[in-house]
PDB file of N, CA and C in Angstrom:
ATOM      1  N   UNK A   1     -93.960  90.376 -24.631  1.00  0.00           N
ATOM      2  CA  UNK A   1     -94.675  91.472 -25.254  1.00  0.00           C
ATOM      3  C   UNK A   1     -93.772  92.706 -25.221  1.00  0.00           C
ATOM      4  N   UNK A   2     -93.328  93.159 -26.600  1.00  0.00           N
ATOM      5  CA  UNK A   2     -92.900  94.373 -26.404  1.00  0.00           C
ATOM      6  C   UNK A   2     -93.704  95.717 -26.417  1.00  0.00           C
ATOM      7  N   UNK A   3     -92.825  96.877 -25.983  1.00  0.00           N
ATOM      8  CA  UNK A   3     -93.191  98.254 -25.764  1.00  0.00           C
ATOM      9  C   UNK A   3     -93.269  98.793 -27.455  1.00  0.00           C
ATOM     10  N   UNK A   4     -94.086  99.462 -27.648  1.00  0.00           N
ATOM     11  CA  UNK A   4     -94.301  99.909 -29.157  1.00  0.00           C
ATOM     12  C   UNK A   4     -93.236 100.679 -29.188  1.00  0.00           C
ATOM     13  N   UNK A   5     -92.772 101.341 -30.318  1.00  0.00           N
ATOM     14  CA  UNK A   5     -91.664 102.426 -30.636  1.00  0.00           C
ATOM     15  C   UNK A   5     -92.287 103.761 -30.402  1.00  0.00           C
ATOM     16  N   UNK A   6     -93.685 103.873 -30.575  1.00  0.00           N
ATOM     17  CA  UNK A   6     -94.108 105.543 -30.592  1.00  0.00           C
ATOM     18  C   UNK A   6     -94.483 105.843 -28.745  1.00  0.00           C
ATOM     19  N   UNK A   7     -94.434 104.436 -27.844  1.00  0.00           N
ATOM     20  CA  UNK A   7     -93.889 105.064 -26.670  1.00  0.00           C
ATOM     21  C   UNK A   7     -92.938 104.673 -25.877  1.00  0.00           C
ATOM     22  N   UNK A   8     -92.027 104.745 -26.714  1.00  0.00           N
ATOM     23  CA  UNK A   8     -90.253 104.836 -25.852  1.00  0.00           C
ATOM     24  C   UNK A   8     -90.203 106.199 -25.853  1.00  0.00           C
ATOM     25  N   UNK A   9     -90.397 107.384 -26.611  1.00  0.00           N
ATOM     26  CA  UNK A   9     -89.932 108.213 -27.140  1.00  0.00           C
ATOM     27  C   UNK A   9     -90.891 109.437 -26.761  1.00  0.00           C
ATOM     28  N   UNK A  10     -90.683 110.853 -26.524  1.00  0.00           N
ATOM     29  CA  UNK A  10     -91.501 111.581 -26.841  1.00  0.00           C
ATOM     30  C   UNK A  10     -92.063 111.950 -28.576  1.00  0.00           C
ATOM     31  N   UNK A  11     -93.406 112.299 -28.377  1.00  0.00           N
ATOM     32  CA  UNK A  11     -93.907 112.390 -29.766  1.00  0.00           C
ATOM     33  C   UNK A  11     -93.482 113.085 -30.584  1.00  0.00           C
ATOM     34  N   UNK A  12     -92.681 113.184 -31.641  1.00  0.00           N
ATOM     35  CA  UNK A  12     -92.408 113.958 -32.169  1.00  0.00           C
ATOM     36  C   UNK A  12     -92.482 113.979 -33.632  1.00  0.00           C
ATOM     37  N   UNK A  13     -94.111 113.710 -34.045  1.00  0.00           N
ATOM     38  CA  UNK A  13     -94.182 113.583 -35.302  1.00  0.00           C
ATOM     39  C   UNK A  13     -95.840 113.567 -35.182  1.00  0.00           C
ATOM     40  N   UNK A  14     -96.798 114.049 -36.598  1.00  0.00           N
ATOM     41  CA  UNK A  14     -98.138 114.398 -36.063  1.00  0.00           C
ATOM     42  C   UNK A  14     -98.477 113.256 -35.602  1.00  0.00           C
ATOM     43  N   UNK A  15     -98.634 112.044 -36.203  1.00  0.00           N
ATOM     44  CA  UNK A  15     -98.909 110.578 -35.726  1.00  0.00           C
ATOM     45  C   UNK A  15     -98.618 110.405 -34.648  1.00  0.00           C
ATOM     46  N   UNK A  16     -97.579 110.405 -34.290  1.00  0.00           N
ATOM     47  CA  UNK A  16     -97.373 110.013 -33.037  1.00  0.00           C
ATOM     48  C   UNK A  16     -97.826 111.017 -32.085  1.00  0.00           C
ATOM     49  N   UNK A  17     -98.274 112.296 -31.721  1.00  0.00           N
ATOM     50  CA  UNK A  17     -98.888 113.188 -31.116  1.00  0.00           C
ATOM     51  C   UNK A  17    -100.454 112.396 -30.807  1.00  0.00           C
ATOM     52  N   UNK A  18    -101.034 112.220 -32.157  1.00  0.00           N
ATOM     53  CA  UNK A  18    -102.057 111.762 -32.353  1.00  0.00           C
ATOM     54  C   UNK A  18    -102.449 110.322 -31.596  1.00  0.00           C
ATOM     55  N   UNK A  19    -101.425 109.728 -31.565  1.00  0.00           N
ATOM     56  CA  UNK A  19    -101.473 108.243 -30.712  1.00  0.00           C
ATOM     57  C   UNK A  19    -100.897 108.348 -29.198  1.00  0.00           C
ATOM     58  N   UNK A  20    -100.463 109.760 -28.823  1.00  0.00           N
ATOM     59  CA  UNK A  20     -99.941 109.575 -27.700  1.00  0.00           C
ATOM     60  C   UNK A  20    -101.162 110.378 -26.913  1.00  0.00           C
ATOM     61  N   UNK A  21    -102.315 111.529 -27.786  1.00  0.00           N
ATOM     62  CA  UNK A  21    -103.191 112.089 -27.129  1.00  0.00           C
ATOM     63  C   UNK A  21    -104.572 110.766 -27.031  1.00  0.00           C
ATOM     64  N   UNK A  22    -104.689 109.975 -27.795  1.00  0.00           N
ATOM     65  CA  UNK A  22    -105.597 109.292 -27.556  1.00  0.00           C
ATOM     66  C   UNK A  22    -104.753 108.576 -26.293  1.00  0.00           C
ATOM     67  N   UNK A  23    -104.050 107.889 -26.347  1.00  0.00           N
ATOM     68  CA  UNK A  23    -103.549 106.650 -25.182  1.00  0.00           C
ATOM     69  C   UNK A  23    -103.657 107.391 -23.723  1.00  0.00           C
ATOM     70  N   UNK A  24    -103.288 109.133 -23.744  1.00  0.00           N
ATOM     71  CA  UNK A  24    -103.159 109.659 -22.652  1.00  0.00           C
ATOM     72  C   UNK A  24    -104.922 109.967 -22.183  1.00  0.00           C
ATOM     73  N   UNK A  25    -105.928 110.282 -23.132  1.00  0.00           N
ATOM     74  CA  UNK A  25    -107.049 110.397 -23.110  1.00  0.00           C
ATOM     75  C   UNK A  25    -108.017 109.463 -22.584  1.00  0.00           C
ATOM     76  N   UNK A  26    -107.456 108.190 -22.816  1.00  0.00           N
ATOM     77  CA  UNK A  26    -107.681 106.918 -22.436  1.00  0.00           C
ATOM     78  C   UNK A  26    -107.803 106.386 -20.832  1.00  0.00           C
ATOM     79  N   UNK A  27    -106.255 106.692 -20.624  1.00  0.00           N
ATOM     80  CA  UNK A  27    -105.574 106.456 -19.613  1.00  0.00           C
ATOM     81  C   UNK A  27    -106.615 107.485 -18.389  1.00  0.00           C
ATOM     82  N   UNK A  28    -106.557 108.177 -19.168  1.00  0.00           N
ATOM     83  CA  UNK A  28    -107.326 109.337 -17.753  1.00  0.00           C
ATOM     84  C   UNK A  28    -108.579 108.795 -17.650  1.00  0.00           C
ATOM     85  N   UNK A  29    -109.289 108.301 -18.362  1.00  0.00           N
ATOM     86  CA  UNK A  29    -110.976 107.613 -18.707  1.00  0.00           C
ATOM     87  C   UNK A  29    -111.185 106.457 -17.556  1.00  0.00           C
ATOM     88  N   UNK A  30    -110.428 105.714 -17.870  1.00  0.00           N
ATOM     89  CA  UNK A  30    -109.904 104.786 -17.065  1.00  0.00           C
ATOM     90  C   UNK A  30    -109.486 104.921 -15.778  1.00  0.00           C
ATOM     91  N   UNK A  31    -108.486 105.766 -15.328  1.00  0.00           N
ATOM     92  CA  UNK A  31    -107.971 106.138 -14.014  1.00  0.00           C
ATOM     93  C   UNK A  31    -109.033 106.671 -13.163  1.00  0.00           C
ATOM     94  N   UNK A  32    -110.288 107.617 -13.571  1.00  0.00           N
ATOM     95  CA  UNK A  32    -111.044 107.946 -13.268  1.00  0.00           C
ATOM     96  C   UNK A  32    -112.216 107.019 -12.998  1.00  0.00           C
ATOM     97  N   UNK A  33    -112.715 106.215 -13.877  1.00  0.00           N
ATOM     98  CA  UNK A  33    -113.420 105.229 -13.589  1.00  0.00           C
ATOM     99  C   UNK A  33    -113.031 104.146 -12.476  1.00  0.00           C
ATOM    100  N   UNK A  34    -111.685 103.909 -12.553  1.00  0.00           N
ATOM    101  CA  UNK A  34    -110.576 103.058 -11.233  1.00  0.00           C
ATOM    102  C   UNK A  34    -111.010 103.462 -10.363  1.00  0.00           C
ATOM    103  N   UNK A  35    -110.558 104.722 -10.111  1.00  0.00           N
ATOM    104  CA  UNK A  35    -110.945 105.687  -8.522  1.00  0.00           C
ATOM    105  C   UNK A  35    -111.810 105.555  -7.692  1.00  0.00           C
ATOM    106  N   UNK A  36    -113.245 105.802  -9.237  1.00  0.00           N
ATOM    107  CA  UNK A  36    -114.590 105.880  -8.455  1.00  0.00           C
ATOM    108  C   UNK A  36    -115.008 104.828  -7.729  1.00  0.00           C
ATOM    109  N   UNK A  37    -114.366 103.335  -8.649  1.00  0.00           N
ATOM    110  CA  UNK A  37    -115.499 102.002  -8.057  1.00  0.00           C
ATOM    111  C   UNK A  37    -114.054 101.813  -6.718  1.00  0.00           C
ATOM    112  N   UNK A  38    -112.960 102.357  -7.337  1.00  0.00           N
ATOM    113  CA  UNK A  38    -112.362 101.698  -5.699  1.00  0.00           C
ATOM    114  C   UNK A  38    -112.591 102.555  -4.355  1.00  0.00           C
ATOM    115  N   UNK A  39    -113.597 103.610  -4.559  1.00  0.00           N
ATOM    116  CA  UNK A  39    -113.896 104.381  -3.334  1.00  0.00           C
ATOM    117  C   UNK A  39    -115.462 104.287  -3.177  1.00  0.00           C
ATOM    118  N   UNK A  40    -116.041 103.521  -4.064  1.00  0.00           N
ATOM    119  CA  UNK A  40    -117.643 102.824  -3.538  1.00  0.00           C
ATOM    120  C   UNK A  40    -118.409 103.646  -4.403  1.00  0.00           C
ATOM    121  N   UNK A  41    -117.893 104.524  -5.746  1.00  0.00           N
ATOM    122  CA  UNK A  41    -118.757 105.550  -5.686  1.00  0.00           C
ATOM    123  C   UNK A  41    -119.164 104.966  -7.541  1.00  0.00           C
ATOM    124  N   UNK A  42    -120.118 105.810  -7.626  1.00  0.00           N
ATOM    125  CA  UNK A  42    -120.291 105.255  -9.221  1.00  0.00           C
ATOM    126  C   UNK A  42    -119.327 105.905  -9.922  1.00  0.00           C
ATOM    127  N   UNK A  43    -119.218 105.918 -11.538  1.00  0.00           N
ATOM    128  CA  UNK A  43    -118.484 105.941 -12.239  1.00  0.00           C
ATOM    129  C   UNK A  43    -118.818 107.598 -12.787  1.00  0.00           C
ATOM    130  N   UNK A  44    -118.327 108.262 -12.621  1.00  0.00           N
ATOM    131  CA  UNK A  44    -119.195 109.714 -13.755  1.00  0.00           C
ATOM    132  C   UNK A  44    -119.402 109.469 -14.985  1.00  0.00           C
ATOM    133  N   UNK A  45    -120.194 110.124 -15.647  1.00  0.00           N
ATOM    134  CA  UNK A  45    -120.396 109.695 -17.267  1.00  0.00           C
ATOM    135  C   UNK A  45    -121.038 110.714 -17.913  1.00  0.00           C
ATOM    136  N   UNK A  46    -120.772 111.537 -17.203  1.00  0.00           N
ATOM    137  CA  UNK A  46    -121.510 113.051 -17.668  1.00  0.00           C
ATOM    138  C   UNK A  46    -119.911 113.078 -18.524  1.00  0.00           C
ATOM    139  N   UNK A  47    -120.708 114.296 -19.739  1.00  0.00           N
ATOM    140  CA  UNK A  47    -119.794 114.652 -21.208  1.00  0.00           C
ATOM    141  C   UNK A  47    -118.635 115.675 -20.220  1.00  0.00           C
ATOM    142  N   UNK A  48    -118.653 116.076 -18.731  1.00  0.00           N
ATOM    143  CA  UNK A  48    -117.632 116.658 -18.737  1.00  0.00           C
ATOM    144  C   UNK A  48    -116.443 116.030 -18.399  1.00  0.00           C
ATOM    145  N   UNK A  49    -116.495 114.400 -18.286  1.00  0.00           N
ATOM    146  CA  UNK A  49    -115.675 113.682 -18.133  1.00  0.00           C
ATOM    147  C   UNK A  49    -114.568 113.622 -19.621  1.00  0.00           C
ATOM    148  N   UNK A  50    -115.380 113.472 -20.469  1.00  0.00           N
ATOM    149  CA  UNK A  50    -114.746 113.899 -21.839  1.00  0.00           C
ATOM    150  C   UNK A  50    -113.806 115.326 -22.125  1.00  0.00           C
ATOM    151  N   UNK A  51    -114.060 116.686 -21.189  1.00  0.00           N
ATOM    152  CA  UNK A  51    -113.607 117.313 -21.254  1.00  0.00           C
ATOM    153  C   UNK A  51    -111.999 117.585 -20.483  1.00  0.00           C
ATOM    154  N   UNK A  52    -112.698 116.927 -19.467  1.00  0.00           N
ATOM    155  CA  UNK A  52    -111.531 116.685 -18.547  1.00  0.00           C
ATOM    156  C   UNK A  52    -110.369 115.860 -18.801  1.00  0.00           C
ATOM    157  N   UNK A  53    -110.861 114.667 -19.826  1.00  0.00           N
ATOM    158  CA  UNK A  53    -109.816 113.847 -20.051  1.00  0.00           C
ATOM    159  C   UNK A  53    -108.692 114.724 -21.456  1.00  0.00           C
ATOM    160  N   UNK A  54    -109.503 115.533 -22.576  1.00  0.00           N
ATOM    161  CA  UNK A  54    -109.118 116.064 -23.529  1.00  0.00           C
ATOM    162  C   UNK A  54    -108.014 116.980 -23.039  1.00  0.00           C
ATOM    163  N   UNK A  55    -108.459 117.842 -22.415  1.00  0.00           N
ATOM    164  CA  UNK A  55    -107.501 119.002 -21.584  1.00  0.00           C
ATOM    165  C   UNK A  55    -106.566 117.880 -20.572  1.00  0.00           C
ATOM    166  N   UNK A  56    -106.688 116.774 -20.027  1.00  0.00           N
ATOM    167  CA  UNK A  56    -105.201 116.157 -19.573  1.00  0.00           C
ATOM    168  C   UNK A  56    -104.640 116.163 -20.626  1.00  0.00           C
ATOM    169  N   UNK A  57    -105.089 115.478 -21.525  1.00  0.00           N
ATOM    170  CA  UNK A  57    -104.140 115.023 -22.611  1.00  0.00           C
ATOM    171  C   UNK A  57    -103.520 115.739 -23.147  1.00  0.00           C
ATOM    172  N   UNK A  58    -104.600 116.653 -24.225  1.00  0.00           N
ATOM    173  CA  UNK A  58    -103.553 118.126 -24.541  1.00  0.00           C
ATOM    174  C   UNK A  58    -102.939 119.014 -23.415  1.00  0.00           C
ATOM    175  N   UNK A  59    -103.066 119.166 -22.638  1.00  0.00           N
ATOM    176  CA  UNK A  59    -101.874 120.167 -21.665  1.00  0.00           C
ATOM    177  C   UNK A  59    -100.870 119.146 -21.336  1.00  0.00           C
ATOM    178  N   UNK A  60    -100.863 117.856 -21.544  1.00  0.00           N
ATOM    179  CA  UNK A  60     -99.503 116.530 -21.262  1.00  0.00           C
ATOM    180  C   UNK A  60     -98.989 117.163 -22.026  1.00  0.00           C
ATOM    181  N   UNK A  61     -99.255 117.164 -23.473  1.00  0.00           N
ATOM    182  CA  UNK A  61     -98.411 116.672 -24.651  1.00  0.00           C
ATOM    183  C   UNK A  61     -98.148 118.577 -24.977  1.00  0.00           C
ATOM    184  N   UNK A  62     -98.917 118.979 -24.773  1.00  0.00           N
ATOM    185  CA  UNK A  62     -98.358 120.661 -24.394  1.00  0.00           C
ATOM    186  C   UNK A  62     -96.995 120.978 -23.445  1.00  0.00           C
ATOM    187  N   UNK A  63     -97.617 120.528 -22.653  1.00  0.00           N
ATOM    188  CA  UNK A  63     -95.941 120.306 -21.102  1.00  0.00           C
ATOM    189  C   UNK A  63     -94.749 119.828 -21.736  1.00  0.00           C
ATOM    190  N   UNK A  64     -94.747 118.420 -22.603  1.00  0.00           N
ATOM    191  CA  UNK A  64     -93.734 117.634 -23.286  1.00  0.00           C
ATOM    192  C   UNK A  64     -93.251 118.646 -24.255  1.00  0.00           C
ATOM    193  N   UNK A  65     -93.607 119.844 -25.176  1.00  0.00           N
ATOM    194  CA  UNK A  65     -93.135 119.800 -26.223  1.00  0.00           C
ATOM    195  C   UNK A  65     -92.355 121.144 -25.619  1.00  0.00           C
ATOM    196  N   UNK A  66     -92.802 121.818 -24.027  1.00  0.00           N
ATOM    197  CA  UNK A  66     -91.527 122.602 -23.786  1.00  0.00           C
ATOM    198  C   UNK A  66     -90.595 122.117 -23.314  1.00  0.00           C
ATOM    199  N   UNK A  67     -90.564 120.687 -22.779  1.00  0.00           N
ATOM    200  CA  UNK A  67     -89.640 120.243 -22.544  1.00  0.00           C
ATOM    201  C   UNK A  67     -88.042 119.228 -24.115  1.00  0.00           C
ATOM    202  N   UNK A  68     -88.993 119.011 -24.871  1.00  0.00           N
ATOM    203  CA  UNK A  68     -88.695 118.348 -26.413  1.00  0.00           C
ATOM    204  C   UNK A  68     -89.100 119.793 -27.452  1.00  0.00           C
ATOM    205  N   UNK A  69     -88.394 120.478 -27.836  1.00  0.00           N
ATOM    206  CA  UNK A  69     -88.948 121.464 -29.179  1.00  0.00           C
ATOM    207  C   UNK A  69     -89.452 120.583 -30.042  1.00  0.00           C
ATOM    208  N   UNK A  70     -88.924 118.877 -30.484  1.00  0.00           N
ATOM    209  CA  UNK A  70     -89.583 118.318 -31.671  1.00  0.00           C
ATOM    210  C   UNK A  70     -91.165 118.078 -31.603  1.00  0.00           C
ATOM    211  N   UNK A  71     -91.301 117.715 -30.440  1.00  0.00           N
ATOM    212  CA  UNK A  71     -92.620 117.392 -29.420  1.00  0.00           C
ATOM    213  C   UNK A  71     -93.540 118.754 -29.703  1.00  0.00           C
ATOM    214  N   UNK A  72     -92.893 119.963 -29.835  1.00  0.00           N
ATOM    215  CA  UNK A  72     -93.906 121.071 -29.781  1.00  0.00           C
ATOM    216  C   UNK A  72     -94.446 121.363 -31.331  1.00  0.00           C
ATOM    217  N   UNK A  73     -93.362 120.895 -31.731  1.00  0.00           N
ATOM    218  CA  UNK A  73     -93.502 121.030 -33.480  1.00  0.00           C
ATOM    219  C   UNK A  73     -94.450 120.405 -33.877  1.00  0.00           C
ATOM    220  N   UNK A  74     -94.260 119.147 -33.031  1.00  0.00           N
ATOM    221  CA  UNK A  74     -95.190 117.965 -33.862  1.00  0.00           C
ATOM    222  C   UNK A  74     -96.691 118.424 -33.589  1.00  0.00           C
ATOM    223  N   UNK A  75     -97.138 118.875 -31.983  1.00  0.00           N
ATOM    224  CA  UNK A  75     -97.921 119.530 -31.802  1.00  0.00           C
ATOM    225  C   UNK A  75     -98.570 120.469 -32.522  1.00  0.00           C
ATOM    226  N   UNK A  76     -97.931 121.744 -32.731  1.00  0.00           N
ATOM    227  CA  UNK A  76     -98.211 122.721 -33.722  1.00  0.00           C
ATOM    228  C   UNK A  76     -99.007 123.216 -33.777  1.00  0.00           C
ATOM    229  N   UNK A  77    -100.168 123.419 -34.252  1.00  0.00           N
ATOM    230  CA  UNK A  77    -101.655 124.027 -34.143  1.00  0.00           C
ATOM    231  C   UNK A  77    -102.594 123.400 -32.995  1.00  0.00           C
ATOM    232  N   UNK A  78    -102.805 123.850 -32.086  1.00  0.00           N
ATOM    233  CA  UNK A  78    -103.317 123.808 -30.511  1.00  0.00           C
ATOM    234  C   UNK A  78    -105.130 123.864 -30.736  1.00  0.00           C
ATOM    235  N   UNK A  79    -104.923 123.846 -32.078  1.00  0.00           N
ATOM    236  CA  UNK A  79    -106.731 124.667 -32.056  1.00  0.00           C
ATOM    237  C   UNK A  79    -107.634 122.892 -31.887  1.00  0.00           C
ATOM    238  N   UNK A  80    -107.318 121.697 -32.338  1.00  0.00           N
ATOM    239  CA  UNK A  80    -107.995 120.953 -32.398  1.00  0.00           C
ATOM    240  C   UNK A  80    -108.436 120.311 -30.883  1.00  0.00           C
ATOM    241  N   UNK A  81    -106.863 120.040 -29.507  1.00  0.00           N
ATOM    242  CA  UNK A  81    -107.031 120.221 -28.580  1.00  0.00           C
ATOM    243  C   UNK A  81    -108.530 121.146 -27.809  1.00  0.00           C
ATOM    244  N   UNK A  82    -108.227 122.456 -28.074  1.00  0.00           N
ATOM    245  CA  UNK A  82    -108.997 123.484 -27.851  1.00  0.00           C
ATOM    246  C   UNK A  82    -110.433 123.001 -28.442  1.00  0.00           C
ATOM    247  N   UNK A  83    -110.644 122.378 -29.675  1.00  0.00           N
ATOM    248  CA  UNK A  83    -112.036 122.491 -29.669  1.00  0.00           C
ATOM    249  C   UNK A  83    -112.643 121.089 -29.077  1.00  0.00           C
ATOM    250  N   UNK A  84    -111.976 120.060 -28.822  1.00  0.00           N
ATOM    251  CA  UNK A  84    -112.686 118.880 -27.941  1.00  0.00           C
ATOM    252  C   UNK A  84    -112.679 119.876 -26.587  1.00  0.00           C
ATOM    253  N   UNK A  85    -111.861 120.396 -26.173  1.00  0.00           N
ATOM    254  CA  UNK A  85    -112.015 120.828 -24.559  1.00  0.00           C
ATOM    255  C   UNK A  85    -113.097 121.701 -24.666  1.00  0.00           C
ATOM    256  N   UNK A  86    -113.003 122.371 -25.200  1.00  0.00           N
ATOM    257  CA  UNK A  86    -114.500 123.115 -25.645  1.00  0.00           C
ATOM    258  C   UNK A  86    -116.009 122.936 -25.977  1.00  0.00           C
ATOM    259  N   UNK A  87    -115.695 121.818 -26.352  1.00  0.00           N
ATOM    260  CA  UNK A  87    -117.397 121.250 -27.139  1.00  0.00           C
ATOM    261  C   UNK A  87    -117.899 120.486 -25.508  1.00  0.00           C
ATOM    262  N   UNK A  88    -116.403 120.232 -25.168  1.00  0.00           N
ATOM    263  CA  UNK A  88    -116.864 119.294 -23.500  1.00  0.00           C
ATOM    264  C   UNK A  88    -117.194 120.188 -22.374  1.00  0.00           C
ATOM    265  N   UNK A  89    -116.633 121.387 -22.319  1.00  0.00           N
ATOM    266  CA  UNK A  89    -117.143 122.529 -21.308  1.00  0.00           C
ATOM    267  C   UNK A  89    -118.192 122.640 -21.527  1.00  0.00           C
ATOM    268  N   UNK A  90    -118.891 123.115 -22.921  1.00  0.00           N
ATOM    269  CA  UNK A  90    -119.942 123.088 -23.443  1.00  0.00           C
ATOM    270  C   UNK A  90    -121.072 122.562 -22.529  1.00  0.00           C
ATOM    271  N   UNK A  91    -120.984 121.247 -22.793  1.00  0.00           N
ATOM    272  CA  UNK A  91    -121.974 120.440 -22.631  1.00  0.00           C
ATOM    273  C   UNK A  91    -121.719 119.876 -20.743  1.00  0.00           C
ATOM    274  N   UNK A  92    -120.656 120.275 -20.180  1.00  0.00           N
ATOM    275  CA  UNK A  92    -120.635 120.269 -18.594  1.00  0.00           C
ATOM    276  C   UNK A  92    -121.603 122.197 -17.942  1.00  0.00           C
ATOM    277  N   UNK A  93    -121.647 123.059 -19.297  1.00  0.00           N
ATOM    278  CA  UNK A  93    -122.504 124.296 -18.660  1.00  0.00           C
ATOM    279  C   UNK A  93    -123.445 123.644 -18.834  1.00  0.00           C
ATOM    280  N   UNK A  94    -124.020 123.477 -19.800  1.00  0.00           N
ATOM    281  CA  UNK A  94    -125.536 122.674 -20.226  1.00  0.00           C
ATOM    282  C   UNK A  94    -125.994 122.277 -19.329  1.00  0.00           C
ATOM    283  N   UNK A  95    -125.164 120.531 -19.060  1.00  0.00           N
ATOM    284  CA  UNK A  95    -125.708 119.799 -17.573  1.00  0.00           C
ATOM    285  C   UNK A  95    -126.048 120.748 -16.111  1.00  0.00           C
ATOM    286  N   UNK A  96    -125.022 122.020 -16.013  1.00  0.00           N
ATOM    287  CA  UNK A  96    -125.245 122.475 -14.577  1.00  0.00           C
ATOM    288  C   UNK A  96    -126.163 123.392 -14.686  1.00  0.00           C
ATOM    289  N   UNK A  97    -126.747 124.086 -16.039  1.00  0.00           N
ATOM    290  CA  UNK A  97    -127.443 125.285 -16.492  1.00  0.00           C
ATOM    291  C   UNK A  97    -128.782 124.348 -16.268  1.00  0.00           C
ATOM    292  N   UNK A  98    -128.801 122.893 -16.611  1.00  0.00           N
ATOM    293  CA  UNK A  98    -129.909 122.242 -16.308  1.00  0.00           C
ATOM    294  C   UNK A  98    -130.247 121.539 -14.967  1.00  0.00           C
ATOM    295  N   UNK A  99    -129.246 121.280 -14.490  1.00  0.00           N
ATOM    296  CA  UNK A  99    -129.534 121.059 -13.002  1.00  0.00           C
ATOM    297  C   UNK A  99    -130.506 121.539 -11.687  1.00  0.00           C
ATOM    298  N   UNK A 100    -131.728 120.485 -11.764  1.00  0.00           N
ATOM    299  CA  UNK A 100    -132.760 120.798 -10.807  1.00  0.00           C
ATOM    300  C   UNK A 100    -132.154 120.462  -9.375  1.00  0.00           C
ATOM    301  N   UNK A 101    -131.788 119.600  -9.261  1.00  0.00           N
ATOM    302  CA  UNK A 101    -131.422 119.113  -7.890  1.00  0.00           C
ATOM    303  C   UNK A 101    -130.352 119.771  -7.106  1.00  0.00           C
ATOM    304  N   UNK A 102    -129.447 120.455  -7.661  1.00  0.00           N
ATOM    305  CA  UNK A 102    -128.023 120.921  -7.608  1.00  0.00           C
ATOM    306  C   UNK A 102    -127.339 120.151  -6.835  1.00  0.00           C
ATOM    307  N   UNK A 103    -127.185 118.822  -7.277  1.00  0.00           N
ATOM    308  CA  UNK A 103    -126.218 118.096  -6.914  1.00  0.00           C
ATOM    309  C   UNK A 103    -125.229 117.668  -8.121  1.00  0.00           C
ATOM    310  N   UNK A 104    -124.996 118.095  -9.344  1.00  0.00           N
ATOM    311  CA  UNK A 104    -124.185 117.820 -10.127  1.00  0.00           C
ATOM    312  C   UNK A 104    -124.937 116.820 -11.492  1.00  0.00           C
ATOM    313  N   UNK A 105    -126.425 116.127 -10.380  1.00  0.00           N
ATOM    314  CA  UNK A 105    -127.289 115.285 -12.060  1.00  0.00           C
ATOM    315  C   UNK A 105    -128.559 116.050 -12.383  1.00  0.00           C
ATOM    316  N   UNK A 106    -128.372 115.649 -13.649  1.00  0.00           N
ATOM    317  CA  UNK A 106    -129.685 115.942 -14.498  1.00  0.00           C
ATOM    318  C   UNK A 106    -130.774 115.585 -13.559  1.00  0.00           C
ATOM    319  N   UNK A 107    -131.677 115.778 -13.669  1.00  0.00           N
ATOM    320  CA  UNK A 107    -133.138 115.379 -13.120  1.00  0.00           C
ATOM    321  C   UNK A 107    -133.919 113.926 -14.301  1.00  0.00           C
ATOM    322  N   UNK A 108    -134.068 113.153 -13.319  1.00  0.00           N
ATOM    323  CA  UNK A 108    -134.568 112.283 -14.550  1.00  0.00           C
ATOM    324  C   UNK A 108    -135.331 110.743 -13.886  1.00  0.00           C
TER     325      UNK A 108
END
């Protein structure tokens, strides 16, 4: 099985930005879910998990493109990053603005 071509390389083209923020988005979804069941605990699944993974991803591929200028190019407009991390803060105030128990869950 080989390694794809769009990750040998830093991203440096919108596509490949685009396939390297989902895989990194992924990766964090996952790593996080790993964690929880290998320390006994449940899995989170509250929407601020979504936020958290968006902002890894875009501040990765943010980090990469000062290190690669092509990488930053390919990047370019920061606003789409910004509005998944946003719609996900969003909805992590919501959950705590609704929080009866104040332990982090909804009441239900």
């Amino acid at each position: 099985m080989s390694i794809p071509d769009w990750l040998t390389a830093p991203p440096e083209t919108t596509a490949s930005v685009r396939l390297w923020f989902i895989a990194l988005f992924a990766l964090y979804l996952f790593g996080r879910k790993s964690l929880a069941r290998l320390h006994g605990g449940a899995a989170p699944t509250n929407m601020a998990r979504l936020s958290d993974a968006a902002t890894f991803a875009g501040s990765l591929l943010l980090l990469a493109g000062v290190v690669d200028p092509e990488t930053l190019k390919a990047v370019g407009d920061t606003t789409v990053f910004l509005i998944i991390a946003g719609i996900g803060g969003l909805f992590y105030a919501g959950e705590q603005f609704l929080d009866e128990r104040g332990d982090g869950r909804l009441a239900g």
